[in-house]
PDB file of N, CA and C in Angstrom:
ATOM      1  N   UNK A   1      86.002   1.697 -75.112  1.00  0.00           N
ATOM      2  CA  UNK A   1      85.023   2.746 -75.021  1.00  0.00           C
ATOM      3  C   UNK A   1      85.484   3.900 -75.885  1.00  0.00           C
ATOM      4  N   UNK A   2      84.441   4.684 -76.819  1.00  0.00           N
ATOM      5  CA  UNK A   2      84.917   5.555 -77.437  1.00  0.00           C
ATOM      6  C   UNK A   2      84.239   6.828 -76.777  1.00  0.00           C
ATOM      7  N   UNK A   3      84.943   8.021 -77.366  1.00  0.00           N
ATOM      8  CA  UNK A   3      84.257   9.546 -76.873  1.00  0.00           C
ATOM      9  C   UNK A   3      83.573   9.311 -77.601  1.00  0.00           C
ATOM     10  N   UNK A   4      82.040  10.239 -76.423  1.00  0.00           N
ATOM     11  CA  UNK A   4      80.807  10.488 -77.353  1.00  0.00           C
ATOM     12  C   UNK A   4      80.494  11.549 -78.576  1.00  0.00           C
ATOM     13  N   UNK A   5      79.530  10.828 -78.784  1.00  0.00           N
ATOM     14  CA  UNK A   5      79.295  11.811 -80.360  1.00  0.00           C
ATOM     15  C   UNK A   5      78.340  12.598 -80.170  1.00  0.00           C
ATOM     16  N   UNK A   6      77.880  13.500 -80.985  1.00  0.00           N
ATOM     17  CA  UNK A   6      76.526  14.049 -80.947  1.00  0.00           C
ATOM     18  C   UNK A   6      76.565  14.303 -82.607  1.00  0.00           C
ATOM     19  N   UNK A   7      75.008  14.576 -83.126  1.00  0.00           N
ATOM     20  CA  UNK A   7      74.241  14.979 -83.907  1.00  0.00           C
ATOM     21  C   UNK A   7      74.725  16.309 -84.273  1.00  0.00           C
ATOM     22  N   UNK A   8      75.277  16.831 -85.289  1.00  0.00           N
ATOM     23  CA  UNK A   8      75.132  17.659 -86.039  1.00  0.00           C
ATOM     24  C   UNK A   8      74.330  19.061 -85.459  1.00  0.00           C
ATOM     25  N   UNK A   9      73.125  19.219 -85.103  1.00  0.00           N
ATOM     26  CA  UNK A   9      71.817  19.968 -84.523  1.00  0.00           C
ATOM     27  C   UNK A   9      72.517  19.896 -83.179  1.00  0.00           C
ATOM     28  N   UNK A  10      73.137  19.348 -82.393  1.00  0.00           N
ATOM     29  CA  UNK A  10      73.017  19.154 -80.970  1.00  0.00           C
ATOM     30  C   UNK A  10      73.457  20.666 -80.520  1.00  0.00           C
ATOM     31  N   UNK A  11      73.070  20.805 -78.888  1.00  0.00           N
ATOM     32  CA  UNK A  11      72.855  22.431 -78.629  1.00  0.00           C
ATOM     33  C   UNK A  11      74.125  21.806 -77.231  1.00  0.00           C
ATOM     34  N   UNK A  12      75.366  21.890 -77.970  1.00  0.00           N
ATOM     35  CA  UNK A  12      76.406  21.551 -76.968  1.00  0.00           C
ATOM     36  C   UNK A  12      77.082  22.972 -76.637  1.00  0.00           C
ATOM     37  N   UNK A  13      77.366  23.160 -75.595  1.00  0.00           N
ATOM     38  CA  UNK A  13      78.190  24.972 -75.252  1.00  0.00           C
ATOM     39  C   UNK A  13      79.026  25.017 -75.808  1.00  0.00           C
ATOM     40  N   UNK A  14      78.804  25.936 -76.921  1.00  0.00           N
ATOM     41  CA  UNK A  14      79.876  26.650 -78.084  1.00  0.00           C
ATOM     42  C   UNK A  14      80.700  27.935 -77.414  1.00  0.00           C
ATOM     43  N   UNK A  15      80.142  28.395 -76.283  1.00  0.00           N
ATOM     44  CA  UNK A  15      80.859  29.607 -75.271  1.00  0.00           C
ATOM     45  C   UNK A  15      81.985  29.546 -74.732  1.00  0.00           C
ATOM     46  N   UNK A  16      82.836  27.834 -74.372  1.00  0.00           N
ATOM     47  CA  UNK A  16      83.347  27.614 -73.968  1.00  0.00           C
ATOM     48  C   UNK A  16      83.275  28.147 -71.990  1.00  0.00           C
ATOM     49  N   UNK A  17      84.297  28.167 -71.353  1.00  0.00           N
ATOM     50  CA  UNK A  17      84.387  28.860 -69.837  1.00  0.00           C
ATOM     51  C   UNK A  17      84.117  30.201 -70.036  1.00  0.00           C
ATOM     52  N   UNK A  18      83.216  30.632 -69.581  1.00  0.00           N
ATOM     53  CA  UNK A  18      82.951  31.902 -69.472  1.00  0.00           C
ATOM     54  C   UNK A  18      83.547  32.434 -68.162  1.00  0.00           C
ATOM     55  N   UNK A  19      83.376  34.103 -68.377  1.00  0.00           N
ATOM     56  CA  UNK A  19      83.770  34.942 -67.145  1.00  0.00           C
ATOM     57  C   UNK A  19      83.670  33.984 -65.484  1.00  0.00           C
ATOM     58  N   UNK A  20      82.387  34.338 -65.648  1.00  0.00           N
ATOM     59  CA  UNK A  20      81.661  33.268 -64.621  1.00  0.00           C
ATOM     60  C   UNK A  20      82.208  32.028 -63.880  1.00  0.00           C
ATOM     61  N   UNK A  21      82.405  31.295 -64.939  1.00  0.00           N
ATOM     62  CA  UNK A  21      82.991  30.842 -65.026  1.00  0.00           C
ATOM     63  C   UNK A  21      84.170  29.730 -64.144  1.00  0.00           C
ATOM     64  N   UNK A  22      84.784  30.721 -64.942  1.00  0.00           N
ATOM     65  CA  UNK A  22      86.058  31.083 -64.563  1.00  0.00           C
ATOM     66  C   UNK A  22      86.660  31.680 -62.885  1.00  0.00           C
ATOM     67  N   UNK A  23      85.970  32.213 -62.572  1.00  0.00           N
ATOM     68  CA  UNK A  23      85.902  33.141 -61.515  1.00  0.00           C
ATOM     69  C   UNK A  23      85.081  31.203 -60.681  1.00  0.00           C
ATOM     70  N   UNK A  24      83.946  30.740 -60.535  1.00  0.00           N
ATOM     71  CA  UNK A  24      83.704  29.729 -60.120  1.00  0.00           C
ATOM     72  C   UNK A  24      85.063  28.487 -59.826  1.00  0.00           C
ATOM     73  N   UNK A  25      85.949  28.492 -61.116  1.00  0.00           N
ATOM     74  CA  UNK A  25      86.975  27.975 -60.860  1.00  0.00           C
ATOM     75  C   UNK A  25      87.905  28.091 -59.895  1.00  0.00           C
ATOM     76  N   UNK A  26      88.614  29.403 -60.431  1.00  0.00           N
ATOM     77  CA  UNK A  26      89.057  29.890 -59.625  1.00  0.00           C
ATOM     78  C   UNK A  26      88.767  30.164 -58.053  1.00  0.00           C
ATOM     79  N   UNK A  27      87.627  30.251 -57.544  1.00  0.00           N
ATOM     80  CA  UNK A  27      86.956  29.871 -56.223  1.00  0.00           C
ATOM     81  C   UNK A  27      86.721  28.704 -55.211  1.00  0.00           C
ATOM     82  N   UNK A  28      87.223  27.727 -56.552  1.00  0.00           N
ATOM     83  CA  UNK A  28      86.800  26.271 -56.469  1.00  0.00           C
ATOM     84  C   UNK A  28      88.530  25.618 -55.717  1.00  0.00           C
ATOM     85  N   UNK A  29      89.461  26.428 -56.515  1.00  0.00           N
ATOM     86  CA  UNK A  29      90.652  26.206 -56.324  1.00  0.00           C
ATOM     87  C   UNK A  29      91.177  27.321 -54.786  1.00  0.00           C
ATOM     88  N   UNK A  30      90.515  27.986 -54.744  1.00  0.00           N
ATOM     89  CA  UNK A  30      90.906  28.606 -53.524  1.00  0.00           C
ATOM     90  C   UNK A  30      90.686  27.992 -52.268  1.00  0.00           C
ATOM     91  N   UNK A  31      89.035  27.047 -52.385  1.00  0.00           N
ATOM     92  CA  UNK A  31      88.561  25.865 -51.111  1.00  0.00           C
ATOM     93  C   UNK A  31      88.921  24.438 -51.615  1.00  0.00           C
ATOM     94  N   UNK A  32      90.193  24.628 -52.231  1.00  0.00           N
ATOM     95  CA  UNK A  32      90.502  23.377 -52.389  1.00  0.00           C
ATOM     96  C   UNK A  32      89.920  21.864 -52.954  1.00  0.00           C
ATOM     97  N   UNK A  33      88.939  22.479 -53.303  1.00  0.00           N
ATOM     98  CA  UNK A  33      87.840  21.325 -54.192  1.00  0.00           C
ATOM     99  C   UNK A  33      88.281  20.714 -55.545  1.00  0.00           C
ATOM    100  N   UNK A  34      87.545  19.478 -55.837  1.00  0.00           N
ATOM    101  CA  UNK A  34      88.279  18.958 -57.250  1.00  0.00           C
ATOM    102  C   UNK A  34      87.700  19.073 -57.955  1.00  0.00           C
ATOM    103  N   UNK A  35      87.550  19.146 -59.175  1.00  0.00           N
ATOM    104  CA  UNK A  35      87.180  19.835 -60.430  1.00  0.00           C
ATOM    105  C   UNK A  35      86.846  18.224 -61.617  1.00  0.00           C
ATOM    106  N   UNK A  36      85.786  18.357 -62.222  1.00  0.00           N
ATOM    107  CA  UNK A  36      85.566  16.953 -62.912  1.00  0.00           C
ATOM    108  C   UNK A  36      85.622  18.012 -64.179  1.00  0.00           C
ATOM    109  N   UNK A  37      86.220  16.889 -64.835  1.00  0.00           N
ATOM    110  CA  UNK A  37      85.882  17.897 -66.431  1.00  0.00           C
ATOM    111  C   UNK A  37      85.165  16.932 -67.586  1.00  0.00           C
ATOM    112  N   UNK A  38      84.609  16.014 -67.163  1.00  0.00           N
ATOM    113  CA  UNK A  38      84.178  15.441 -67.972  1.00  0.00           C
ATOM    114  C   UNK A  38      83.024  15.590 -68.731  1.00  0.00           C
ATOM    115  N   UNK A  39      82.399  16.851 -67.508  1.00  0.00           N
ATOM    116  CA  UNK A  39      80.750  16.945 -68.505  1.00  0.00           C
ATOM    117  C   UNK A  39      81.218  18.746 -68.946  1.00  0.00           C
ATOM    118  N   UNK A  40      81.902  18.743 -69.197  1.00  0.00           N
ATOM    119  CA  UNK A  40      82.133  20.223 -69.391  1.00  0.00           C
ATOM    120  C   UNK A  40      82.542  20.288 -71.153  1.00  0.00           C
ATOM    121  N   UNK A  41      82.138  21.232 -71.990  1.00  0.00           N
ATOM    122  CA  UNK A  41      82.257  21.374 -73.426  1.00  0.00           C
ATOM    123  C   UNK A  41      83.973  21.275 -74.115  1.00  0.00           C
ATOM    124  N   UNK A  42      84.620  20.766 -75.207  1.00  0.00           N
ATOM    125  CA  UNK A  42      85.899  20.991 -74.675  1.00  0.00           C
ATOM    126  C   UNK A  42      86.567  22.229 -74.710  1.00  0.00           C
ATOM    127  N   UNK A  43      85.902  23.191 -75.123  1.00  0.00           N
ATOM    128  CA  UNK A  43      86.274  24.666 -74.728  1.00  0.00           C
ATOM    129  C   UNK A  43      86.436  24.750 -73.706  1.00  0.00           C
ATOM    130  N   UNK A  44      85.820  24.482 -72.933  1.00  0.00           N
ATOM    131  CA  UNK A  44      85.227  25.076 -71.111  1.00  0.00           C
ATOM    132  C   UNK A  44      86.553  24.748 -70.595  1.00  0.00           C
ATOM    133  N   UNK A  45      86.637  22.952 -71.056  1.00  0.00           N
ATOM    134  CA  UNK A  45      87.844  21.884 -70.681  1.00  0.00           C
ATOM    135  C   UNK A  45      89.132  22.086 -70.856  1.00  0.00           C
ATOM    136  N   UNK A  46      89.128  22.052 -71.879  1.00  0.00           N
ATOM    137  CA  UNK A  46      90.797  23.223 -72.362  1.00  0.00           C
ATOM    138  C   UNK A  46      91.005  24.439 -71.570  1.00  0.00           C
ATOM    139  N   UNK A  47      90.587  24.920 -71.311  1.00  0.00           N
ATOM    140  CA  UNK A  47      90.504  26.363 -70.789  1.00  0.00           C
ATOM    141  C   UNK A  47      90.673  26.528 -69.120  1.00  0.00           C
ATOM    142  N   UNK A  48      89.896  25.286 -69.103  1.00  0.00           N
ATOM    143  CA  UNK A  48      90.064  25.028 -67.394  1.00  0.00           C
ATOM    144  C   UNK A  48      91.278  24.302 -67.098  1.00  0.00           C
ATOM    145  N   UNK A  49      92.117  23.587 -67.967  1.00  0.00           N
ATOM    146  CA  UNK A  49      93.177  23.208 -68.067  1.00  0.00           C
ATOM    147  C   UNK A  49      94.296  23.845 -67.875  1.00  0.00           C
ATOM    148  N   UNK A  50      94.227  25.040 -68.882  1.00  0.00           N
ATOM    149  CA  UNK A  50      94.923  26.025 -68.833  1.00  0.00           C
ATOM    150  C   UNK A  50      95.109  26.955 -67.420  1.00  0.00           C
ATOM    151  N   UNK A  51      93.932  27.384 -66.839  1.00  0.00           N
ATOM    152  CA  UNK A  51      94.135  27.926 -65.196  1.00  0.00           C
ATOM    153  C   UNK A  51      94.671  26.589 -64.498  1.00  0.00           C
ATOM    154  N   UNK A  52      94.218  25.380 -64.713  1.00  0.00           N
ATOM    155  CA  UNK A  52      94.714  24.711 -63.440  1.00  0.00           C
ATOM    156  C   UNK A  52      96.216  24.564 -63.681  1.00  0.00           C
ATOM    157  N   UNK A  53      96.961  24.561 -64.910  1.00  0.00           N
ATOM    158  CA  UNK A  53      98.124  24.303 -64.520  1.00  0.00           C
ATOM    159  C   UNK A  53      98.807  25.795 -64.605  1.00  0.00           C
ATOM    160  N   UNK A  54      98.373  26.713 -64.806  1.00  0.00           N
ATOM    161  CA  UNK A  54      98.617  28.336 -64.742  1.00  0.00           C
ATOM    162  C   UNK A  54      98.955  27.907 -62.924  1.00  0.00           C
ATOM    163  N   UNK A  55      97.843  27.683 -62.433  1.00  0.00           N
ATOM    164  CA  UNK A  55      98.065  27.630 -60.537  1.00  0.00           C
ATOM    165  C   UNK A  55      98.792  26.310 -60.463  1.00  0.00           C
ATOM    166  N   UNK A  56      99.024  25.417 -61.079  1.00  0.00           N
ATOM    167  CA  UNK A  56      99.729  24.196 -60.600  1.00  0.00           C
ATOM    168  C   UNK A  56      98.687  23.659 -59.680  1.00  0.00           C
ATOM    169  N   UNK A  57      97.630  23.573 -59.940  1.00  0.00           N
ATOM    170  CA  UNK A  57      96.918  22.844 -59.246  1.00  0.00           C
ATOM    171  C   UNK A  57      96.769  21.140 -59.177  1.00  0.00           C
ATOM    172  N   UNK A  58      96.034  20.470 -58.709  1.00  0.00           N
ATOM    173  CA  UNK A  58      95.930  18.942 -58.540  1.00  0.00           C
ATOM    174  C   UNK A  58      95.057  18.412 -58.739  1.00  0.00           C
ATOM    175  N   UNK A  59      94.302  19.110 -58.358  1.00  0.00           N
ATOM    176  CA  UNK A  59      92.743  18.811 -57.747  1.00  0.00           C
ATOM    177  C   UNK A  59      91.556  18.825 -58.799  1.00  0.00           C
ATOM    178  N   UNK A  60      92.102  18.029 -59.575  1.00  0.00           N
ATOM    179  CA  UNK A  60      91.587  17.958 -61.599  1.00  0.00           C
ATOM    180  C   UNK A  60      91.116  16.338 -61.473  1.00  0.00           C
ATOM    181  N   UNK A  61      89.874  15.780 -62.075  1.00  0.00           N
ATOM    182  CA  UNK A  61      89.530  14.466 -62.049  1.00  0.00           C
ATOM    183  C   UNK A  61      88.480  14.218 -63.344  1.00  0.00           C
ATOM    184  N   UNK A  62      88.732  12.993 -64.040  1.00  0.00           N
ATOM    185  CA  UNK A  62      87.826  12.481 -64.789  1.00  0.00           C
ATOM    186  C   UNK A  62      87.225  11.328 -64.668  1.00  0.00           C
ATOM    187  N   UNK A  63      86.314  11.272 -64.083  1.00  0.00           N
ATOM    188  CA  UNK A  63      85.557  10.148 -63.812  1.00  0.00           C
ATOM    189  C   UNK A  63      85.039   9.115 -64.701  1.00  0.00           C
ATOM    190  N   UNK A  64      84.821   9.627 -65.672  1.00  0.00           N
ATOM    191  CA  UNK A  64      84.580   9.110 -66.678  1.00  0.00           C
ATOM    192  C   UNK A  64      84.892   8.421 -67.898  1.00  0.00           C
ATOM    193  N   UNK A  65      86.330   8.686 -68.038  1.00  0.00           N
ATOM    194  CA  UNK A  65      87.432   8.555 -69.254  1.00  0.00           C
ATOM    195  C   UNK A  65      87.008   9.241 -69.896  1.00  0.00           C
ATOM    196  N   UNK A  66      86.549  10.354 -70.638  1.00  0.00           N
ATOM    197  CA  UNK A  66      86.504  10.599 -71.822  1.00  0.00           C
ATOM    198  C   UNK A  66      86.748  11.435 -72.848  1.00  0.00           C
ATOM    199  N   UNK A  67      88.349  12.182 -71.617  1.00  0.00           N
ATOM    200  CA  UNK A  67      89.184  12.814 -72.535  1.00  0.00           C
ATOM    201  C   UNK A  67      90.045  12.409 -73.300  1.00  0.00           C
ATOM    202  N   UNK A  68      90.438  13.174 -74.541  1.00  0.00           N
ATOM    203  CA  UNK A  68      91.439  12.833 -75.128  1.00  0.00           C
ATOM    204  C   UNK A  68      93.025  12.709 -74.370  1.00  0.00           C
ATOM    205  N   UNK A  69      93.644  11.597 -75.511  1.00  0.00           N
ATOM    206  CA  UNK A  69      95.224  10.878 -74.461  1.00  0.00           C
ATOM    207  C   UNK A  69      95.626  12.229 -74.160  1.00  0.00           C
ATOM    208  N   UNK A  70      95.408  13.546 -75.003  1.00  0.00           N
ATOM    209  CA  UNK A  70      96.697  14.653 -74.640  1.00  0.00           C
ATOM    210  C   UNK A  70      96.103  14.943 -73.734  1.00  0.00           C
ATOM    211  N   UNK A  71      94.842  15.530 -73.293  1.00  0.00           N
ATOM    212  CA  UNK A  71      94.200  16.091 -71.950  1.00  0.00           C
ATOM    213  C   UNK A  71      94.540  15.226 -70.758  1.00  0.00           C
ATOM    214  N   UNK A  72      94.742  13.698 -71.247  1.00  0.00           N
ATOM    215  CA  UNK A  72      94.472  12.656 -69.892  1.00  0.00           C
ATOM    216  C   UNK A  72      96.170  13.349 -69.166  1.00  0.00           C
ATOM    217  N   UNK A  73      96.609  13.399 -70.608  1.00  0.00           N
ATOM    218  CA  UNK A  73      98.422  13.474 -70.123  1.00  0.00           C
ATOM    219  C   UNK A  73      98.647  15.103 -69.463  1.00  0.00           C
ATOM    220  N   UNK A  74      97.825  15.622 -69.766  1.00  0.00           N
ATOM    221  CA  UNK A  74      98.157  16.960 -68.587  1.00  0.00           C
ATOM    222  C   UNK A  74      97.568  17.007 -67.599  1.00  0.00           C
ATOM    223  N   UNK A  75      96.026  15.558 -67.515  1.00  0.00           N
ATOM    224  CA  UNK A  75      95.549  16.065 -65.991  1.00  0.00           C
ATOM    225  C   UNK A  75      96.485  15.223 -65.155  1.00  0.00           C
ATOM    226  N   UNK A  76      97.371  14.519 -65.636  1.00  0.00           N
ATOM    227  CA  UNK A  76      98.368  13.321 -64.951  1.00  0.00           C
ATOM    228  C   UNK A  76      99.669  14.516 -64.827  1.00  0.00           C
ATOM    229  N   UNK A  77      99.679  14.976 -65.735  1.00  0.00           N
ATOM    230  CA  UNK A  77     100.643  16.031 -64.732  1.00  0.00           C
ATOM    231  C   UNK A  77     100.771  17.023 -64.249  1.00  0.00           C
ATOM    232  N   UNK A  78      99.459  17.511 -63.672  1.00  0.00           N
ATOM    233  CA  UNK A  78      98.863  18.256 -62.570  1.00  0.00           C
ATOM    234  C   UNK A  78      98.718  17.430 -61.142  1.00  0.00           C
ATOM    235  N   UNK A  79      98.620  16.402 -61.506  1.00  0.00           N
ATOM    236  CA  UNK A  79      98.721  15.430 -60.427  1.00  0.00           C
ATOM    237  C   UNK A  79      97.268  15.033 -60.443  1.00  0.00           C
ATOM    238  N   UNK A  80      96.140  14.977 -60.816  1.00  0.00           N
ATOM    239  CA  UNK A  80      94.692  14.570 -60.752  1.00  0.00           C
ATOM    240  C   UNK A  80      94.680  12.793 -61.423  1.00  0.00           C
ATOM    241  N   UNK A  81      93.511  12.812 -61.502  1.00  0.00           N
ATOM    242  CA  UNK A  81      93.271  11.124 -61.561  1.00  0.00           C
ATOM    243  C   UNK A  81      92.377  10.957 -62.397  1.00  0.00           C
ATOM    244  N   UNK A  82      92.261   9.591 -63.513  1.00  0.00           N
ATOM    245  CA  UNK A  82      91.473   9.431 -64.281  1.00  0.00           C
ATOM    246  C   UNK A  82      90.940   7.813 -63.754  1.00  0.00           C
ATOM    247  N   UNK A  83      89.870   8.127 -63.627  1.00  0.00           N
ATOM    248  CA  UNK A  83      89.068   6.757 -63.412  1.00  0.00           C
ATOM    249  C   UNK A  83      88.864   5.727 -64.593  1.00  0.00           C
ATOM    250  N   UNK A  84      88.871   4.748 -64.522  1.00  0.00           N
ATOM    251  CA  UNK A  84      88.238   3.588 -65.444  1.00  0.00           C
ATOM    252  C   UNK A  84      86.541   3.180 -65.386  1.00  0.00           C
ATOM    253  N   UNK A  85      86.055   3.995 -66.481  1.00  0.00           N
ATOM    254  CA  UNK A  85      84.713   4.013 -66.995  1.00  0.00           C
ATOM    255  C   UNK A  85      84.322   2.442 -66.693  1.00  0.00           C
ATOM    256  N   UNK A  86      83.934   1.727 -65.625  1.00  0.00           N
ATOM    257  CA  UNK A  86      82.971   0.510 -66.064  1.00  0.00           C
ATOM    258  C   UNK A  86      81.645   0.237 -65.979  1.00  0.00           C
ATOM    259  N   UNK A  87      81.509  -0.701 -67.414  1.00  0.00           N
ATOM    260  CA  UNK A  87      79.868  -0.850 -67.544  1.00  0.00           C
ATOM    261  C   UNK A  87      79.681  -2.201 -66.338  1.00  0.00           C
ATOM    262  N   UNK A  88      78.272  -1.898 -65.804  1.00  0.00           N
ATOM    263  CA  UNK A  88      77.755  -3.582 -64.849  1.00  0.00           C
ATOM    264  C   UNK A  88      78.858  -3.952 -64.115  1.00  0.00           C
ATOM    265  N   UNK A  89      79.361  -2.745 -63.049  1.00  0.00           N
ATOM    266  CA  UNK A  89      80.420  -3.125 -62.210  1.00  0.00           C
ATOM    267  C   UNK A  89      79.243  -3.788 -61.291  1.00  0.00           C
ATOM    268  N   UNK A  90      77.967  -2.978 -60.920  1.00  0.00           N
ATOM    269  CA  UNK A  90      77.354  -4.196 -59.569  1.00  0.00           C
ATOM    270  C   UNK A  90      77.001  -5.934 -60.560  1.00  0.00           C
ATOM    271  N   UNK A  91      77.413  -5.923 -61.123  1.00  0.00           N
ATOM    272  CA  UNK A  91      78.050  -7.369 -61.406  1.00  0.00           C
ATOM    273  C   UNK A  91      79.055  -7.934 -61.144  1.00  0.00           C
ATOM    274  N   UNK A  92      79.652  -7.160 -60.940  1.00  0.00           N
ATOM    275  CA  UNK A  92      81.673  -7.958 -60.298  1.00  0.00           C
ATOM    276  C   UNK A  92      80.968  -8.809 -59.100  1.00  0.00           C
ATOM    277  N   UNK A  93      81.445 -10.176 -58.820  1.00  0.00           N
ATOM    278  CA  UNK A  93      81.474 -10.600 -57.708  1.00  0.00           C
ATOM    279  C   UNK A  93      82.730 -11.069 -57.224  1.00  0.00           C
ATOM    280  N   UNK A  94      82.693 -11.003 -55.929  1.00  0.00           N
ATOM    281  CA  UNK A  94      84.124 -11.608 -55.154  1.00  0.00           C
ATOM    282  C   UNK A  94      83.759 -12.639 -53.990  1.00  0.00           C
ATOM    283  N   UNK A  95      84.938 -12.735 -53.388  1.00  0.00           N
ATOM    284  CA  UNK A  95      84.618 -14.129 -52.642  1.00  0.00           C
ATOM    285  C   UNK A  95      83.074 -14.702 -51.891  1.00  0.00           C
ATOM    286  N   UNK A  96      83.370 -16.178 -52.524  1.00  0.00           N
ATOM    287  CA  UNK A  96      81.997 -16.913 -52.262  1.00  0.00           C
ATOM    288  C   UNK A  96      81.065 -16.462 -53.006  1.00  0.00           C
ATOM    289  N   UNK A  97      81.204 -16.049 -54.127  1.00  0.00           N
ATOM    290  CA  UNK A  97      79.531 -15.373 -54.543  1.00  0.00           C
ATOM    291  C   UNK A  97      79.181 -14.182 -54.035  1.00  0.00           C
ATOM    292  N   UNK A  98      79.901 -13.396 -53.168  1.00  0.00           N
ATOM    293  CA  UNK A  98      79.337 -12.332 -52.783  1.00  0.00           C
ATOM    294  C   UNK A  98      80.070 -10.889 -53.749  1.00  0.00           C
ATOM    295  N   UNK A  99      78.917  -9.601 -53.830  1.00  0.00           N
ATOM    296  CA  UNK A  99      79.833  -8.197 -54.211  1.00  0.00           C
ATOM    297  C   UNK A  99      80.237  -7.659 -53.040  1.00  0.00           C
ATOM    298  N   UNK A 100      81.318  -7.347 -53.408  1.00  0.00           N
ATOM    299  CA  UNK A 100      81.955  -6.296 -52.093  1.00  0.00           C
ATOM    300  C   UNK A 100      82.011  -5.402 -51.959  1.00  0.00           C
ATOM    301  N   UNK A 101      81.929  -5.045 -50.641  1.00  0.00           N
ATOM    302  CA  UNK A 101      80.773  -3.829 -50.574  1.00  0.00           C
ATOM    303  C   UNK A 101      81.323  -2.289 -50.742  1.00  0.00           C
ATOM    304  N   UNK A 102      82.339  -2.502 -51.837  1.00  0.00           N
ATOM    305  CA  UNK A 102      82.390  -1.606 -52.401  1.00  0.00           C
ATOM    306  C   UNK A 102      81.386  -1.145 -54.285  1.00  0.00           C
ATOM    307  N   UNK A 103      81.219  -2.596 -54.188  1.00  0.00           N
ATOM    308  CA  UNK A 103      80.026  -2.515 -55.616  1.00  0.00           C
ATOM    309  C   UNK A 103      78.793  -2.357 -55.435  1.00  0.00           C
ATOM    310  N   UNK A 104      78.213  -2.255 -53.981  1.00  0.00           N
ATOM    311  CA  UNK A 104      76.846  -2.364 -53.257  1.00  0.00           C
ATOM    312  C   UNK A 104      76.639  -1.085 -52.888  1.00  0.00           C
ATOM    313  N   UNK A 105      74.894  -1.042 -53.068  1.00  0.00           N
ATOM    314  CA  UNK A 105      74.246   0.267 -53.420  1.00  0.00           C
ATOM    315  C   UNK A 105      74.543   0.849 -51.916  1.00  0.00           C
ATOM    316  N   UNK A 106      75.234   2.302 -51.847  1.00  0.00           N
ATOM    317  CA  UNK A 106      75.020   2.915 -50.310  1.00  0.00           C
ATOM    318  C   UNK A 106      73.834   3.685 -50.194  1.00  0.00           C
ATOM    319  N   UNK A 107      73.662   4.716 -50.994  1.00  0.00           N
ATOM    320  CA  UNK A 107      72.652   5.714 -51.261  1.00  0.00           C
ATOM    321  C   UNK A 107      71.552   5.648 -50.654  1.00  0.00           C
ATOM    322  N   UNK A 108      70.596   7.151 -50.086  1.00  0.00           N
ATOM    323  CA  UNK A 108      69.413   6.926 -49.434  1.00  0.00           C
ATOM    324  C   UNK A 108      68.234   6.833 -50.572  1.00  0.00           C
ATOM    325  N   UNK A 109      67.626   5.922 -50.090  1.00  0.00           N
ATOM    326  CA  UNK A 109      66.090   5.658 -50.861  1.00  0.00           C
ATOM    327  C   UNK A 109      66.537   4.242 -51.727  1.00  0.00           C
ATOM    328  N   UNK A 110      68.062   3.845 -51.892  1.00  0.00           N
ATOM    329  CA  UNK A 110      68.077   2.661 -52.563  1.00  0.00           C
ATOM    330  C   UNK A 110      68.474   1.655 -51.596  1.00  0.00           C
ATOM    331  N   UNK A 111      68.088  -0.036 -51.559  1.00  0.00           N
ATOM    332  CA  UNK A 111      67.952  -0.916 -50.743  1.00  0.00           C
ATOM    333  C   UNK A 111      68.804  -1.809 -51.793  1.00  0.00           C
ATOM    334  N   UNK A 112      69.323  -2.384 -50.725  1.00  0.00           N
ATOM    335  CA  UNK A 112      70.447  -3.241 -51.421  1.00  0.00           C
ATOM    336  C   UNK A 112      70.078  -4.828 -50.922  1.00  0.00           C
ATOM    337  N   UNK A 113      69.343  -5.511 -51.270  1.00  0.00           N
ATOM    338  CA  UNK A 113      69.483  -7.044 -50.993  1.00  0.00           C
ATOM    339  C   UNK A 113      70.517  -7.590 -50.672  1.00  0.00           C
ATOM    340  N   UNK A 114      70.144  -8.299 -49.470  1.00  0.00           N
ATOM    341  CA  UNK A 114      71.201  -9.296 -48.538  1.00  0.00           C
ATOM    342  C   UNK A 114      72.202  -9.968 -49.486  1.00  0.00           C
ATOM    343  N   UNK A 115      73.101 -10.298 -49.518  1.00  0.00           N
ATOM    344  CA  UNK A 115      74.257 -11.346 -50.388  1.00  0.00           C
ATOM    345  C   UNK A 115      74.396 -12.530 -49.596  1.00  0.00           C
TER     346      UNK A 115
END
């Protein structure tokens, strides 16, 4: 999987973390909440990097893979976690033909057919 690209024209946040921000972060880290940085600009990302290990924080996650190795290597030593991006995981099957029901839809309004 590669990082995404955009178009030339694209209207991606050139502001990086603002005041706002920042202060949201910082708030975020006071109730102990975890922080995804994956949809965030890499200004915002860098920057939020920078406070979390300013506080030595942990509580840093990419769900997505799709930071660069040096970012992956400081949210690993903050102590946070990088997930493995997979495509058509409700395709994995496990024993007998069945998905397990960790690949099966939980969510309200979606129905998951019997296995």
């Amino acid at each position: 999987m590669s990082v995404p690209s955009y178009a030339s024209d694209a209207r991606c946040n050139t502001r990086g973390l603002t005041r706002l921000g920042e202060y949201a972060l910082r708030g975020m880290i006071d109730r102990g909440m975890m922080l995804e940085l994956d949809h965030m600009s890499v200004k915002a990302a860098g920057r939020a990097l920078d406070v979390l290990e300013s506080e030595e924080y942990p509580g840093v996650l990419s769900s997505h893979s799709w930071m660069d190795l040096d970012w992956t290597e400081r949210l690993y030593r903050l102590g946070g976690f990088v997930a493995q991006y997979m495509h058509g995981a409700e395709g994995f099957v496990g024993e007998a033909g069945r998905r397990p029901r960790s690949a099966r839809s939980t969510g309200s309004g979606s129905a998951t057919a019997p296995t």
